[in-house]
Protein backbone atom coordinates (compact mmCIF):
# COMPACT_ATOMS: atom_id res chain seq x y z
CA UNK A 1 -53.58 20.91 -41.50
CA UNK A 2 -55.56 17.98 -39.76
CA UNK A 3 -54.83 15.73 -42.37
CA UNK A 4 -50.76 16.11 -42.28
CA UNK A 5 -51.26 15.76 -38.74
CA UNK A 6 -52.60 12.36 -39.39
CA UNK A 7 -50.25 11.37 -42.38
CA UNK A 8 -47.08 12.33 -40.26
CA UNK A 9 -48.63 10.15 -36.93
CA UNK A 10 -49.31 7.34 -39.39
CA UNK A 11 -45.66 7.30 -40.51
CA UNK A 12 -44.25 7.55 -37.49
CA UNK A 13 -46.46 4.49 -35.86
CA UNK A 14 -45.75 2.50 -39.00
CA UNK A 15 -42.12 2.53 -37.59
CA UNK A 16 -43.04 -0.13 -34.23
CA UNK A 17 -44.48 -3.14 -36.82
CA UNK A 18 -41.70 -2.40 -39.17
CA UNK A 19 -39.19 -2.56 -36.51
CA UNK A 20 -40.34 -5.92 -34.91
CA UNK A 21 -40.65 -7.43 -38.14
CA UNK A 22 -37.14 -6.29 -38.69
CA UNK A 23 -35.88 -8.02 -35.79
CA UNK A 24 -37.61 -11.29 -36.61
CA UNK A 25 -36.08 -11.14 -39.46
CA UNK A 26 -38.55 -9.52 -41.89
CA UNK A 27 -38.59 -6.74 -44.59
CA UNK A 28 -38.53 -3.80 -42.93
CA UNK A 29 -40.41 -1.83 -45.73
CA UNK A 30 -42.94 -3.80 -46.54
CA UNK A 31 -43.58 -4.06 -42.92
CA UNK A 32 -43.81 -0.21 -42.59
CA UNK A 33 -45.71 0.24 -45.45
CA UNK A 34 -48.25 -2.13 -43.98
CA UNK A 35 -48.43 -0.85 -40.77
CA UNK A 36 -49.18 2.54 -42.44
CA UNK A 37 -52.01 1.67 -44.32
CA UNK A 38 -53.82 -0.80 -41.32
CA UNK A 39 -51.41 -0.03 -38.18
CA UNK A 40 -53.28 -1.53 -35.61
CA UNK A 41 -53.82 -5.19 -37.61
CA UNK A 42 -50.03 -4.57 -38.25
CA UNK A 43 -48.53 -3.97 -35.20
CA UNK A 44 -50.92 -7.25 -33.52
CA UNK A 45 -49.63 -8.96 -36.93
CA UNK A 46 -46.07 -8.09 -36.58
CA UNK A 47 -46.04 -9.30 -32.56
CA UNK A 48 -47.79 -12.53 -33.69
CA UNK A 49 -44.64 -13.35 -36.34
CA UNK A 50 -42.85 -16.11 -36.12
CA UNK A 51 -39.65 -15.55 -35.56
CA UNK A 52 -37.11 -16.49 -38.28
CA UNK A 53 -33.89 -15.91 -35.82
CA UNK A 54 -34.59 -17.87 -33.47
CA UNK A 55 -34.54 -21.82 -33.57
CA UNK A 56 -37.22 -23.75 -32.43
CA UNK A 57 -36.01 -27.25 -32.46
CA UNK A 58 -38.09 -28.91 -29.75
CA UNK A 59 -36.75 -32.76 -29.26
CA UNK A 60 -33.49 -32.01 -29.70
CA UNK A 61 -32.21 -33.11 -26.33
CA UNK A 62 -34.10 -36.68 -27.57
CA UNK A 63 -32.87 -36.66 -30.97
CA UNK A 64 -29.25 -35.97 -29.45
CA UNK A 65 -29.39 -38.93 -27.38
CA UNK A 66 -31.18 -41.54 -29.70
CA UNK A 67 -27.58 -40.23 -31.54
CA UNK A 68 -25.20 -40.88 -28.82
CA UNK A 69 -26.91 -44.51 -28.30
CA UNK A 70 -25.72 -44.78 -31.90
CA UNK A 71 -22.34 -43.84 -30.81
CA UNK A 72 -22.55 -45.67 -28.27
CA UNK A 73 -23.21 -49.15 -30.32
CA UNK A 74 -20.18 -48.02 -32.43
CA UNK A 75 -22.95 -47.76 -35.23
CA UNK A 76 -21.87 -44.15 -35.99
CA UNK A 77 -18.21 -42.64 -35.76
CA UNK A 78 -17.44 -39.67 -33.65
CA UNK A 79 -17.16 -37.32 -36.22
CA UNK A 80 -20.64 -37.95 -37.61
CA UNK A 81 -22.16 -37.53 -33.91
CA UNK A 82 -20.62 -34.37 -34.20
CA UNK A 83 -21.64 -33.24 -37.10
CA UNK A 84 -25.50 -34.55 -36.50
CA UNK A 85 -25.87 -32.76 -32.45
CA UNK A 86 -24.19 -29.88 -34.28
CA UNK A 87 -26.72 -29.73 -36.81
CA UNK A 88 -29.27 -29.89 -34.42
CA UNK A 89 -27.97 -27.15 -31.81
CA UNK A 90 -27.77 -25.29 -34.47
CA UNK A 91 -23.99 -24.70 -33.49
């Protein structure tokens, strides 16, 4: 009996590692599968993840305006501003 005890708590704890992988953008399964066999190095592993939804563009706000210099100058057109500070907002 003790040992479905433990199977059934396993599986259900696998569920938090599998879940934040999930929302980083992860495989859910092989997430829960991991976190069943070695839960606690999964679920530290799984809050550690980098995050695939989310962008981390840091310089942005400089590479926008080395860009609007450029527009600026005339060098570049409006359009291709756009299309650049689009590019890096990720819009």
């Amino acid at each position: 009996m003790n040992l479905f005890l433990v199977v059934g708590v396993l599986a259900i704890f696998a569920n938090i590692p599998a879940v934040i992988a999930k929302d980083k953008g992860y495989k859910s399964e092989l997430w829960w599968f991991y976190g069943f066999l070695l839960w606690p190095a999964a679920f530290i592993h799984s809050m550690a993840l980098y995050d695939k939804n989310k962008s981390y563009s840091e310089g942005s706000a400089d590479e926008i305006i080395k860009w609007k210099k450029l527009l600026d100058e005339n060098i570049i057109t409006q359009e291709e501003f756009d299309r650049k500070k689009g590019k890096l907002l990720k819009l």
